[in-house]
N, C-alpha and C. Protein backbone atom coordinates (compact mmCIF):
# COMPACT_ATOMS: atom_id res chain seq x y z
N UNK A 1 54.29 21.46 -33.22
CA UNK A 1 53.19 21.15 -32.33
C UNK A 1 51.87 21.45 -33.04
N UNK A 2 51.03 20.55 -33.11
CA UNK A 2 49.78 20.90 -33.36
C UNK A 2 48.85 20.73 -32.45
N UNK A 3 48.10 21.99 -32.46
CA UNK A 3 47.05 21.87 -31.38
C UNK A 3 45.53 21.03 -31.00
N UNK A 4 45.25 20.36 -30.91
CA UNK A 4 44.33 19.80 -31.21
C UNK A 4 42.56 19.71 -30.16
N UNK A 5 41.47 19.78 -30.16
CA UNK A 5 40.49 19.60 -29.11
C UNK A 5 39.47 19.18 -29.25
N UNK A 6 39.51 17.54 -29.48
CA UNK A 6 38.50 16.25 -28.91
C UNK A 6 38.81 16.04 -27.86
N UNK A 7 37.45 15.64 -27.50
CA UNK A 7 37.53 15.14 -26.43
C UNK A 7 36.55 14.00 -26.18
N UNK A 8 37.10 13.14 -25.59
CA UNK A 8 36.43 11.76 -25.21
C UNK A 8 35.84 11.10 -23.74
N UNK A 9 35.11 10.54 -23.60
CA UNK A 9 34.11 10.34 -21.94
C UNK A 9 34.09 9.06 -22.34
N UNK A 10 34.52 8.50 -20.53
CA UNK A 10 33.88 7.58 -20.52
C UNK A 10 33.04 7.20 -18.73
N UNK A 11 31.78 6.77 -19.49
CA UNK A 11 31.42 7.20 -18.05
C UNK A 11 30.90 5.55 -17.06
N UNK A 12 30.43 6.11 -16.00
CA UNK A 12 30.25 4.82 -14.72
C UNK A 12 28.91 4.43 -15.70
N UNK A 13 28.14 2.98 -14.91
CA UNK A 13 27.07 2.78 -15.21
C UNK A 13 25.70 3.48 -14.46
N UNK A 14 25.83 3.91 -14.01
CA UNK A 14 25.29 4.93 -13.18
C UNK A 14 25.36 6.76 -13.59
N UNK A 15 26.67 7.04 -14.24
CA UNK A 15 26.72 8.33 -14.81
C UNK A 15 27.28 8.79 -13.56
N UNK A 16 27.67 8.18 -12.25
CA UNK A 16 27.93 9.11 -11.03
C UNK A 16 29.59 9.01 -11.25
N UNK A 17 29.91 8.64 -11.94
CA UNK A 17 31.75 8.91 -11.98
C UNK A 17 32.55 9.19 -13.52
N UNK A 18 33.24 10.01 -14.14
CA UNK A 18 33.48 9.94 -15.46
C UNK A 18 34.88 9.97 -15.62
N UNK A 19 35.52 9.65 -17.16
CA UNK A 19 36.60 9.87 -17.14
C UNK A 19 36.89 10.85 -18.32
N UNK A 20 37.45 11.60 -18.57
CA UNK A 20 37.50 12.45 -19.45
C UNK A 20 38.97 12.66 -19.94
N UNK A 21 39.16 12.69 -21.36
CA UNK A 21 40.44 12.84 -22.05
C UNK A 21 40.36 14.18 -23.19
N UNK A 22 40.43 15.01 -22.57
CA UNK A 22 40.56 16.32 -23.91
C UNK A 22 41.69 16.33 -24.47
N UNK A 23 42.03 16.46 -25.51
CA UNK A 23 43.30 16.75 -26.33
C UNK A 23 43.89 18.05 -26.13
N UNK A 24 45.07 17.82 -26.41
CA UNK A 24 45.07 19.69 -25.83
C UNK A 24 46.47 19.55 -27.41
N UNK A 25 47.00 18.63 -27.76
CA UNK A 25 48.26 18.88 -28.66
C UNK A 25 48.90 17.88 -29.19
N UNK A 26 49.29 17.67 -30.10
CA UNK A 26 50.59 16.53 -30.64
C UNK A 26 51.70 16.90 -30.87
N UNK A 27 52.93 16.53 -30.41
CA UNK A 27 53.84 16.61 -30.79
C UNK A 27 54.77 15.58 -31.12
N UNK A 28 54.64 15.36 -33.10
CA UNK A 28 55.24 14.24 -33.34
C UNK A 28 54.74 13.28 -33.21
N UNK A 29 55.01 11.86 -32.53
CA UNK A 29 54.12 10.91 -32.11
C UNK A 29 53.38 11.18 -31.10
N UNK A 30 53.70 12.22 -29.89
CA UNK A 30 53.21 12.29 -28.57
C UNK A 30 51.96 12.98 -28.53
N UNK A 31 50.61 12.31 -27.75
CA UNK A 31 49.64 13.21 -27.48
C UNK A 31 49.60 13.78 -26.01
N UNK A 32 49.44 15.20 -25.94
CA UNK A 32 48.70 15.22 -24.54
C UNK A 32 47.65 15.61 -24.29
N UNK A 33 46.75 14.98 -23.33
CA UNK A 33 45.67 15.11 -23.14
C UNK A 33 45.25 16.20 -21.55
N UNK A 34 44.16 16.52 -21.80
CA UNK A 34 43.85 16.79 -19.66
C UNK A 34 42.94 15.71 -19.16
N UNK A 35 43.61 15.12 -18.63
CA UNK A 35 42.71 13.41 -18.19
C UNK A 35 41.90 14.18 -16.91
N UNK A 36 40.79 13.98 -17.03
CA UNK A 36 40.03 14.67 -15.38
C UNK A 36 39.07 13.14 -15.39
N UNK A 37 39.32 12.90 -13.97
CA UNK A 37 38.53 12.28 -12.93
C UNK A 37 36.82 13.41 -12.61
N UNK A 38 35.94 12.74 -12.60
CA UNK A 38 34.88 13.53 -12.23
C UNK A 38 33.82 12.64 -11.36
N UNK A 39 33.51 13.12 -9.67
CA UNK A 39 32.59 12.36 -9.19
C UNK A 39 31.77 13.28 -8.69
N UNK A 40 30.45 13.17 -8.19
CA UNK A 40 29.49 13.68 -7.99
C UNK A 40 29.95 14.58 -6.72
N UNK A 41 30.96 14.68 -6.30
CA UNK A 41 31.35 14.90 -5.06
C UNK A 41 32.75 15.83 -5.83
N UNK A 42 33.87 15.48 -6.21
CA UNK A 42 34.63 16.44 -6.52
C UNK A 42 35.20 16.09 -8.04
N UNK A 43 36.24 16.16 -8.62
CA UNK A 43 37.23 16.45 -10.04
C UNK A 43 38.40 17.01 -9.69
N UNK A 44 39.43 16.26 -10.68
CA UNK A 44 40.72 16.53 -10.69
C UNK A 44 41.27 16.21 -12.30
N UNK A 45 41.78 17.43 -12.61
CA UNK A 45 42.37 17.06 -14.04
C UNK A 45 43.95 17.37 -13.73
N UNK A 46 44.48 16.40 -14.71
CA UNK A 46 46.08 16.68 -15.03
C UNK A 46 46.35 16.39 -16.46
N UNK A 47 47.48 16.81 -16.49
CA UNK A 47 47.98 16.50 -17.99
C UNK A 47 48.27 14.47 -18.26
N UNK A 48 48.43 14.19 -19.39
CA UNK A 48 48.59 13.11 -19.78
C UNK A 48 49.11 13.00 -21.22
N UNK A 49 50.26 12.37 -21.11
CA UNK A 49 50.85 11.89 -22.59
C UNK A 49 51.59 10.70 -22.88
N UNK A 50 50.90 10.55 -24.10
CA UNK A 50 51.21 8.89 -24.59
C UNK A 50 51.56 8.94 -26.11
N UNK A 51 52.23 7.75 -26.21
CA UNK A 51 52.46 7.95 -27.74
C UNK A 51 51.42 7.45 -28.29
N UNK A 52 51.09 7.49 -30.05
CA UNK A 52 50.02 6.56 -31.05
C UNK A 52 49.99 5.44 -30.63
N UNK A 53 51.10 5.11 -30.77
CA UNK A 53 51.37 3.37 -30.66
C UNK A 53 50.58 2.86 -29.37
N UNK A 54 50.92 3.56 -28.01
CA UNK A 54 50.37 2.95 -27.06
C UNK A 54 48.54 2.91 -27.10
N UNK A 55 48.09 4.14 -27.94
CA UNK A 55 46.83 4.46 -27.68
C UNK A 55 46.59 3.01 -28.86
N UNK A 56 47.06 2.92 -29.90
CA UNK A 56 46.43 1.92 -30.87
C UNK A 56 46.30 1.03 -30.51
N UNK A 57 47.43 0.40 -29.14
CA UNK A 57 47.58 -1.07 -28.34
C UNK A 57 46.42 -0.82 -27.71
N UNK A 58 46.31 0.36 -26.98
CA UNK A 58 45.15 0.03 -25.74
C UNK A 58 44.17 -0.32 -26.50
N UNK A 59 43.60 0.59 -27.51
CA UNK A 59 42.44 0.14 -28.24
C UNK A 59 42.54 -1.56 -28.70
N UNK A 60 43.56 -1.89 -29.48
CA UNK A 60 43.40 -2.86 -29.69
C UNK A 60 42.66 -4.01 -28.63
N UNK A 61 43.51 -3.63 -27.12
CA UNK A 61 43.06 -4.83 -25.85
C UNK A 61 42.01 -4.61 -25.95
N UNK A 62 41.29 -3.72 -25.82
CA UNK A 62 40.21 -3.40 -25.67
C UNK A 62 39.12 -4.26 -26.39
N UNK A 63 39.17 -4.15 -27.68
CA UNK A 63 38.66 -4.43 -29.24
C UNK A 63 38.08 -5.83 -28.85
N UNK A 64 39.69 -6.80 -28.18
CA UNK A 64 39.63 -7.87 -27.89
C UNK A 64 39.02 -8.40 -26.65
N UNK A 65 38.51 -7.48 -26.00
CA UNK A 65 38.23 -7.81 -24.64
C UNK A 65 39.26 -7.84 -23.28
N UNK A 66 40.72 -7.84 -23.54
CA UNK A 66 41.69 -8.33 -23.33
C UNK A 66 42.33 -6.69 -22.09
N UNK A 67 42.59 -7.29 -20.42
CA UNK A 67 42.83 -6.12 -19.92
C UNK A 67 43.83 -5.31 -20.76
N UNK A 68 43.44 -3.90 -20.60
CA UNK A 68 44.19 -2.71 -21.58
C UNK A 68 44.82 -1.82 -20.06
N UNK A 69 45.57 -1.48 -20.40
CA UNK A 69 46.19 -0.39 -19.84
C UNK A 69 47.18 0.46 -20.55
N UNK A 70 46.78 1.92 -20.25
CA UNK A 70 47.30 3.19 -20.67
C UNK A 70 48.07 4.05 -19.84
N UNK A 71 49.49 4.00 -19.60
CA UNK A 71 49.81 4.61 -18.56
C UNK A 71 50.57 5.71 -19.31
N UNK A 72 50.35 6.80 -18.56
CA UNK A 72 51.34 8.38 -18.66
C UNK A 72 52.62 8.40 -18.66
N UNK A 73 53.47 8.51 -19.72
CA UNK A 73 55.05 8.47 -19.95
C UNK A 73 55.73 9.70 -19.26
N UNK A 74 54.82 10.60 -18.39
CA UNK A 74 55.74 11.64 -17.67
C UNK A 74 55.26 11.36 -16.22
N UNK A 75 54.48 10.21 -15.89
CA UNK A 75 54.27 10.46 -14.64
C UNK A 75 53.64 9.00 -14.28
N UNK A 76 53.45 8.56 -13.22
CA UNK A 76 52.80 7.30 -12.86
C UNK A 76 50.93 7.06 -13.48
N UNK A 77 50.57 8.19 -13.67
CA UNK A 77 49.26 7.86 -13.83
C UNK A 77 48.80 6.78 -15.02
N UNK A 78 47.85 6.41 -15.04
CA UNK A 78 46.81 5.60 -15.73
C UNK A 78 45.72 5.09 -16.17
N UNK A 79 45.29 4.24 -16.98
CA UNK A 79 44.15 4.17 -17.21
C UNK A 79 44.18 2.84 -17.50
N UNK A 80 43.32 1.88 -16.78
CA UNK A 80 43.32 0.22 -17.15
C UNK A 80 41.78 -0.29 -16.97
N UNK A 81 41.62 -0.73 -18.03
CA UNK A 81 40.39 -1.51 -18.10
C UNK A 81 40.25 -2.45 -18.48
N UNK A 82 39.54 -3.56 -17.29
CA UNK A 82 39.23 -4.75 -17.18
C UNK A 82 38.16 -5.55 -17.45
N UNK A 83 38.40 -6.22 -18.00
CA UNK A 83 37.17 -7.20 -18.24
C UNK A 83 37.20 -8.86 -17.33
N UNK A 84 36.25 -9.23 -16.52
CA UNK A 84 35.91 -10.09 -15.54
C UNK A 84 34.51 -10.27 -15.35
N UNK A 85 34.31 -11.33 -16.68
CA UNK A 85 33.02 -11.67 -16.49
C UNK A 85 31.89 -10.89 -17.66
N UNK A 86 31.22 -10.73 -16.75
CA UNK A 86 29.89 -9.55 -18.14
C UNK A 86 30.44 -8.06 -17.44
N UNK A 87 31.39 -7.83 -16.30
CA UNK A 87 31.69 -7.00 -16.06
C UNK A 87 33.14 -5.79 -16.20
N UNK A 88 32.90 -4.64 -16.43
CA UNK A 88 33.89 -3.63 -17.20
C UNK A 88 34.17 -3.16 -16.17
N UNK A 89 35.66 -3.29 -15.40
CA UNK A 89 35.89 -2.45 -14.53
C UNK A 89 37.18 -1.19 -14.92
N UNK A 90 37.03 -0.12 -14.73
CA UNK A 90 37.53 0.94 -15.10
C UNK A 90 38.09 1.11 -14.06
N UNK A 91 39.64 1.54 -13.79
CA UNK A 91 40.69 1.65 -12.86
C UNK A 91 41.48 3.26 -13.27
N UNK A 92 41.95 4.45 -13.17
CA UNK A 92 41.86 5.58 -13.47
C UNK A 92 42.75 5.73 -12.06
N UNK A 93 44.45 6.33 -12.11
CA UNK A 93 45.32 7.52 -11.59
C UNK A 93 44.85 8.46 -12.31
N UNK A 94 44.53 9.73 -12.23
CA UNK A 94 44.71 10.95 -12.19
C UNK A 94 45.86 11.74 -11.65
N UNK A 95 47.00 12.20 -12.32
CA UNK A 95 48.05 13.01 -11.74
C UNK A 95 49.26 11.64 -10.99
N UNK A 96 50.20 11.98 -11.03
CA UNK A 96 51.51 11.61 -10.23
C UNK A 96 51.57 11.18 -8.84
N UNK A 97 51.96 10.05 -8.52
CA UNK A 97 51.62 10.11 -6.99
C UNK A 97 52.66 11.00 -6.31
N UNK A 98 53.73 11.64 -6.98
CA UNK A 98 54.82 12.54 -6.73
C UNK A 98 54.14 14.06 -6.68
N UNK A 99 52.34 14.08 -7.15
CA UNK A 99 51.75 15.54 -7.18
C UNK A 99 50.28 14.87 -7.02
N UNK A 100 49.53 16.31 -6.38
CA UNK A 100 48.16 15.92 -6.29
C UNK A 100 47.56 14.89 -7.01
N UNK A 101 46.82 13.98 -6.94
CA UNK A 101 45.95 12.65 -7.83
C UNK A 101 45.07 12.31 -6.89
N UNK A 102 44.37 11.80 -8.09
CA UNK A 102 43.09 11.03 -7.36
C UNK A 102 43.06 9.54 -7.96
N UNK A 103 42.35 8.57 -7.40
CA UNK A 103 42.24 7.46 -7.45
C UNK A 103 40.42 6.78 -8.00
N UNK A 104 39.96 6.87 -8.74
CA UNK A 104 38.71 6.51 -9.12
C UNK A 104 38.96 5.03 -9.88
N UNK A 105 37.80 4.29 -9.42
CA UNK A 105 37.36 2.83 -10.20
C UNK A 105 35.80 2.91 -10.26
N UNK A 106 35.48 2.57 -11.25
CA UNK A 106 33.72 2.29 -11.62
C UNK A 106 33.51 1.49 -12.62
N UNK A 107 32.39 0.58 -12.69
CA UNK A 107 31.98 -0.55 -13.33
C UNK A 107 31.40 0.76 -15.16
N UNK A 108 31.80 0.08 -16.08
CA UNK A 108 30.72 0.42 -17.16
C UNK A 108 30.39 -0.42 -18.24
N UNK A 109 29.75 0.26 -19.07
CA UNK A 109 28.90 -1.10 -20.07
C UNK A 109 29.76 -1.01 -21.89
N UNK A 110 29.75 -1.83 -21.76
CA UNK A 110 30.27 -2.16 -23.60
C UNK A 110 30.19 -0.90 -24.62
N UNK A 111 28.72 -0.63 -24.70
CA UNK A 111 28.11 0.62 -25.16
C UNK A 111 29.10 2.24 -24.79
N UNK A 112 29.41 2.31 -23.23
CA UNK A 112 30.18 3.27 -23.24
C UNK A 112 31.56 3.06 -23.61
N UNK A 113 31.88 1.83 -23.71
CA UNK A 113 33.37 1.62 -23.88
C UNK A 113 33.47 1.81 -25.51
N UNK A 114 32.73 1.53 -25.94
CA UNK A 114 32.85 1.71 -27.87
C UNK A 114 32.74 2.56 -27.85
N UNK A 115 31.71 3.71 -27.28
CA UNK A 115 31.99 5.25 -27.59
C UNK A 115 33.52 5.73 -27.55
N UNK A 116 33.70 5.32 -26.11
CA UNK A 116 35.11 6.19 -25.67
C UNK A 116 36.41 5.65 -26.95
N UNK A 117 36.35 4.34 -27.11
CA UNK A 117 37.52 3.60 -28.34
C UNK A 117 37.14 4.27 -29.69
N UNK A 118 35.91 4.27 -29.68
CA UNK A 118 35.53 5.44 -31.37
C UNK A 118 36.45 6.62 -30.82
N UNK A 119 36.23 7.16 -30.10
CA UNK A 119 36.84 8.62 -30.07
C UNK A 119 38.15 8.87 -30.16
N UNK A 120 38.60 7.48 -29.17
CA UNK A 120 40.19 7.54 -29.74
C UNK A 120 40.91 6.99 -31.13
N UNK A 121 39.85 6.30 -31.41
CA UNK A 121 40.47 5.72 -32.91
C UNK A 121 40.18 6.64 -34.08
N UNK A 122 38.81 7.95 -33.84
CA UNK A 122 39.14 9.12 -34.69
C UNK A 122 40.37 9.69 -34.41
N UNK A 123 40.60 9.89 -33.04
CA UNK A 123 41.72 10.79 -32.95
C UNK A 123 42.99 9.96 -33.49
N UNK A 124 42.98 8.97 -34.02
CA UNK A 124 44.11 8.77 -34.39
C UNK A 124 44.37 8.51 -35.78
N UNK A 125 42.99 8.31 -36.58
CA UNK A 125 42.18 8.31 -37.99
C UNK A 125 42.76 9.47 -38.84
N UNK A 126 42.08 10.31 -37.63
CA UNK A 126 43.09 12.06 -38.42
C UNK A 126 43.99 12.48 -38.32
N UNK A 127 45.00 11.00 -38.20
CA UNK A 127 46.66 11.72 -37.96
C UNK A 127 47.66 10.41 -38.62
N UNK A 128 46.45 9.84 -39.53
CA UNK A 128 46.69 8.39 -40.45
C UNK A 128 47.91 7.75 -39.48
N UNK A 129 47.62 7.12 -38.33
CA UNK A 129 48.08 6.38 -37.63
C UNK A 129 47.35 4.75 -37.94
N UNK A 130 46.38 4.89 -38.36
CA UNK A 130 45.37 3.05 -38.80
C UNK A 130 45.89 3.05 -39.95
């Protein structure tokens, strides 16, 4: 296991909703992260783990414009982002629907979406996965 702690944001166009992925470890191919939901009103973090491969696909959809989705291999949660139009819609489970979760969607802009795909494509840069 190696321990690891980046962490990556991606936020609403407004800044009133975020999504957050800290690293917490790898093991092998597997990352897990603490995915937290954050709204001006409350937050919920849970664990999250995915393999390279899936994170390199999502990025890839992404890259392309092309809906991406990232879902949690121990639990229902996810992360899918859409493109419809000039518009980025961000779709976010937090946690298991079998355990506490929350449900957040918010519009964001290109600009935050390349931040958040830089961050994951370092994190995967330094583990010569590209």
């Amino acid at each position: 296991m190696l321990t690891l702690t980046n962490k990556v944001t991606l936020s609403s166009t407004d800044d009133s909703l975020k999504l957050i992925l800290a690293t917490r470890y790898l093991v092998q191919i597997n990352y897990t992260f603490d995915m937290t939901g954050a709204t001006k009103l409350k937050s919920h973090t849970s664990h999250f783990c995915v393999r390279k491969e899936q994170i390199f696909d999502f990025v890839c959809c992404i890259d392309q414009g092309i809906t991406a989705e990232l879902q949690d291999n121990d639990s229902d949660g996810y992360i899918k982002i859409s493109f419809k139009d000039d518009t980025i819609i961000v779709y976010v489970q937090i946690g298991g629907s079998h355990e506490e979760n929350i449900h957040i969607e918010f519009t964001t802009g290109i600009n935050a979406v390349f931040i958040f795909t830089e961050g994951l494509r370092e994190l995967l840069n330094n583990e010569d996965i590209y």
